[in-house]
Every structure is written in C-alpha cells, then in structure tokens.
N, C-alpha and C. Protein backbone atom coordinates (compact mmCIF):
# COMPACT_ATOMS: atom_id res chain seq x y z
N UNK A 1 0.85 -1.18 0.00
CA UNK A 1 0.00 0.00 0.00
C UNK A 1 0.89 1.24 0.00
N UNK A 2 0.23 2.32 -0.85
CA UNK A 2 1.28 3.42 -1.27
C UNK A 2 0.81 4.32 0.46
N UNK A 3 1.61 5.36 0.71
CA UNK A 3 0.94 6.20 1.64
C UNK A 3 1.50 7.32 1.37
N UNK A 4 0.59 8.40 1.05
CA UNK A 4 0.20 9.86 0.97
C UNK A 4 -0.52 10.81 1.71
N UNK A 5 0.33 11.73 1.95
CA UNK A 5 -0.17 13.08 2.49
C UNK A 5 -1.07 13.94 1.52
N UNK A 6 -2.07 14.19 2.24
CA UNK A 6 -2.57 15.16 1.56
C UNK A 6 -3.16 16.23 3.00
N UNK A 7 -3.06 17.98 2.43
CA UNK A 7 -3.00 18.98 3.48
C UNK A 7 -4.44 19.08 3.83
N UNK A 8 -4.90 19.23 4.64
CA UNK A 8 -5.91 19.42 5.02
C UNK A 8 -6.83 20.41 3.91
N UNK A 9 -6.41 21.85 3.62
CA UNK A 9 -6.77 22.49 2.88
C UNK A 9 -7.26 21.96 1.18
N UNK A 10 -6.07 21.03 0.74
CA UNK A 10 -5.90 20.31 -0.37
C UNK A 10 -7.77 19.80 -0.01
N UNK A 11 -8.14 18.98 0.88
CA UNK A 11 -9.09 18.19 1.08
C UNK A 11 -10.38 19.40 1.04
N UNK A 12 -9.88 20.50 1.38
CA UNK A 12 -10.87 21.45 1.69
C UNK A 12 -11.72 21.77 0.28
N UNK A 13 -10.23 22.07 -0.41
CA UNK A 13 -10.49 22.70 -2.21
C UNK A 13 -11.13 21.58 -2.60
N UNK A 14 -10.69 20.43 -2.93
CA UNK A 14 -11.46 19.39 -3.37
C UNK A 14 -12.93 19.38 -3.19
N UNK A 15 -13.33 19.36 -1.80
CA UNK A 15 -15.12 19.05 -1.40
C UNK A 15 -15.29 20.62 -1.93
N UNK A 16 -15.22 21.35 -1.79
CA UNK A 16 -15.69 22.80 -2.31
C UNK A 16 -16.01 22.59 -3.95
N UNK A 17 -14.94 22.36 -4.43
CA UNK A 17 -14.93 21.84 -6.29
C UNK A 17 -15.96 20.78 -6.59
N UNK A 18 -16.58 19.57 -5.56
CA UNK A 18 -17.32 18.88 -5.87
C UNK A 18 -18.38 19.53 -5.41
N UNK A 19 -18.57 20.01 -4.52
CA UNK A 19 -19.81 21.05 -4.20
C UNK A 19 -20.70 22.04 -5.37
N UNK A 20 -19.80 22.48 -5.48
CA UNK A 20 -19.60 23.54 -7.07
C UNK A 20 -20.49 22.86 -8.23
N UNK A 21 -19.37 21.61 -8.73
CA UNK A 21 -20.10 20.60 -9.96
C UNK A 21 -21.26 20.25 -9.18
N UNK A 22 -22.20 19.49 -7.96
CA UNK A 22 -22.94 19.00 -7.80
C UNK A 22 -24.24 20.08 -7.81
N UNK A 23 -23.41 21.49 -7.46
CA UNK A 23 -24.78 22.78 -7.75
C UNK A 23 -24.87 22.70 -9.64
N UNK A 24 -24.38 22.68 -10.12
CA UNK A 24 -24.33 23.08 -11.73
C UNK A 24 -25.03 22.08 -12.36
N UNK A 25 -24.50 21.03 -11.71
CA UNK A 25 -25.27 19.61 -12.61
C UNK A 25 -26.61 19.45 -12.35
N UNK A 26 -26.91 19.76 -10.65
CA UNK A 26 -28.93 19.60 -10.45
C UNK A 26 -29.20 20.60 -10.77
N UNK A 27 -29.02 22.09 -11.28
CA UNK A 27 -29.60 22.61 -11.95
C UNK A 27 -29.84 22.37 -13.07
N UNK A 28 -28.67 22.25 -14.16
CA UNK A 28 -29.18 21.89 -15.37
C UNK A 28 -29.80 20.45 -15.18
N UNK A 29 -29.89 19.40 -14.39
CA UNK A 29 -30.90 18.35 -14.57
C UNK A 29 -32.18 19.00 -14.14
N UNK A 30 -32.24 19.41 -13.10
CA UNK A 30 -34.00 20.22 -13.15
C UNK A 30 -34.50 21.15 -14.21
N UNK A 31 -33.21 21.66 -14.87
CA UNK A 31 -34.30 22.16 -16.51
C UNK A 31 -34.56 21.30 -17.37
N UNK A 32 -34.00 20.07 -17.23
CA UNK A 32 -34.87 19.00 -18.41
C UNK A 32 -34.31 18.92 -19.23
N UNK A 33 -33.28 19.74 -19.63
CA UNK A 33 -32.42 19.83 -21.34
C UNK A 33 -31.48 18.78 -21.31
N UNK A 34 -30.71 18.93 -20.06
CA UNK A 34 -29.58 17.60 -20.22
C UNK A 34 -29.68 16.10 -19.30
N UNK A 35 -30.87 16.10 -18.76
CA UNK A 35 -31.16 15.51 -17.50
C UNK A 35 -30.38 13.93 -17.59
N UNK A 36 -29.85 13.07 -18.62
CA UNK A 36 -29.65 12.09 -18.57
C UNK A 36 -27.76 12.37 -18.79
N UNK A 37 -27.74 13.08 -19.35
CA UNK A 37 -26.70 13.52 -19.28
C UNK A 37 -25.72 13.83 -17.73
N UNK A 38 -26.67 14.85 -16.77
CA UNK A 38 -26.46 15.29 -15.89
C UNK A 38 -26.82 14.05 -14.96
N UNK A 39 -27.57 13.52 -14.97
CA UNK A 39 -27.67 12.23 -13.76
C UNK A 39 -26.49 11.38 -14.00
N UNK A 40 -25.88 10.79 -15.30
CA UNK A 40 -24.94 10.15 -15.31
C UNK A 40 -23.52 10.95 -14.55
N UNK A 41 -23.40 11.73 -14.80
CA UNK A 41 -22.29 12.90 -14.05
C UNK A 41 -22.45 13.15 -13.13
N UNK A 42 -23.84 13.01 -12.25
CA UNK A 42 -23.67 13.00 -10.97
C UNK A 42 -23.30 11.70 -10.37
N UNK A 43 -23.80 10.18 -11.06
CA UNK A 43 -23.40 9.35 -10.16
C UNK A 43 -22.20 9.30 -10.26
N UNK A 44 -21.07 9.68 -11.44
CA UNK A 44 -19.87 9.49 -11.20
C UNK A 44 -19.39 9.91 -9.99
N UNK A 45 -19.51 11.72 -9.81
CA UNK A 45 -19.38 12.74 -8.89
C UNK A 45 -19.58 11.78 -7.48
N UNK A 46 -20.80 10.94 -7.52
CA UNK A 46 -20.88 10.57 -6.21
C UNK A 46 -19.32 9.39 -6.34
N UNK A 47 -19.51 8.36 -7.11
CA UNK A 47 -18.31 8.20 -7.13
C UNK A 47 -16.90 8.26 -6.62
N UNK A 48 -16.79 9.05 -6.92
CA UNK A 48 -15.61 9.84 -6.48
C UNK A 48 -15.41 10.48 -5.32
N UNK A 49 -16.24 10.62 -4.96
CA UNK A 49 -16.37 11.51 -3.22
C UNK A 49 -16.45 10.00 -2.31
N UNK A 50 -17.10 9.48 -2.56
CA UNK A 50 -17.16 7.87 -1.69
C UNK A 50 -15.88 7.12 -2.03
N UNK A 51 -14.82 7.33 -2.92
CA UNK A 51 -13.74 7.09 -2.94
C UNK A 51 -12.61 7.95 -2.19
N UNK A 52 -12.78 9.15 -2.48
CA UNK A 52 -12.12 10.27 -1.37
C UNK A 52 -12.45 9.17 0.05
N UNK A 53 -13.90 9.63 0.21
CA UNK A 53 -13.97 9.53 1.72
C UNK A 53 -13.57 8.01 1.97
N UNK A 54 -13.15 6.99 1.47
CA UNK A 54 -13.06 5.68 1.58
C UNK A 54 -11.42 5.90 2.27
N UNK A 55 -10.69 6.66 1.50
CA UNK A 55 -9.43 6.61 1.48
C UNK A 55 -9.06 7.65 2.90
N UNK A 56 -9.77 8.83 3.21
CA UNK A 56 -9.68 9.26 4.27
C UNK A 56 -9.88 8.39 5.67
N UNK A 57 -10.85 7.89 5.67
CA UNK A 57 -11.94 6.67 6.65
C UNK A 57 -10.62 5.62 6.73
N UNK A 58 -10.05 4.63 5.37
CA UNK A 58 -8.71 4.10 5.76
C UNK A 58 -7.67 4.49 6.46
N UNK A 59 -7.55 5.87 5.92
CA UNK A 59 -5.61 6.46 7.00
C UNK A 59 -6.05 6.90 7.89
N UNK A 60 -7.46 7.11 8.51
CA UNK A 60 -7.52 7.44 9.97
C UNK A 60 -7.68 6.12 10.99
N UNK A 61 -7.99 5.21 10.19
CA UNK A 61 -8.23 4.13 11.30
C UNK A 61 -6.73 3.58 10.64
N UNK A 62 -6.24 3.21 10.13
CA UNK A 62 -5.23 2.22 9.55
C UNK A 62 -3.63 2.12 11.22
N UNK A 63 -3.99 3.05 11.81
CA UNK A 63 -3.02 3.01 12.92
C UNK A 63 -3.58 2.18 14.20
N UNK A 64 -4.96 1.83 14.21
CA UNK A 64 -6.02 0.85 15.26
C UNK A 64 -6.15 0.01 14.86
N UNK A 65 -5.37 -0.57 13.94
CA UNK A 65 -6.24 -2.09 13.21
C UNK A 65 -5.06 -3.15 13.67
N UNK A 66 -4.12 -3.01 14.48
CA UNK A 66 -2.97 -3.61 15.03
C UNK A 66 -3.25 -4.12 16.47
C-alpha cells in the first residue's frame, strides 16, 4: 500500500470543487435539457467523493487495526 499526504486544505479545495459541480449539474438536470446527461455525471461525482472519503476513513483508522 502506497501512503500519501494530503493537506488538510488540499481536502478542503477538493469538497468545495465537488460542491460547485454537484450545484451546476442539479440545476441543469432540473431544466430537463440535459437531465440524462447530468444524472450520469452526478453518479460518477458521487463516485468519487465515496472514494475520497473511503481513502480518508482508511488512513484514519489504519493506525487501530494492530
């Protein structure tokens, strides 16, 4: 297993940036124009944040599992 730092802030910008895309995308899915479009891009989005948080949730416990 690789192990990486990442700054707190780094983690900050990130959820802010997915915050951002997740406002842009349910709007344009509630106008109807791109809605299949935009649902597929959100489940990625979720995706990816449940992978963040998977990997956070690991290096905080990974020092108790001994």
């Amino acid at each position: 297993m690789k192990i990486r730092e990442v700054e707190y802030d780094t983690l900050v910008d990130w959820e802010s940036r997915l915050d951002t895309a997740y406002r842009i995308l349910e709007g344009q899915r509630q106008s109807g124009v791109w809605t299949l479009v935009c649902d597929e891009a959100l489940r990625e989005l979720n995706a990816v944040r449940s992978e963040i948080d998977r990997e956070i949730v690991d290096s905080v416990e990974e020092p108790f599992r001994d």
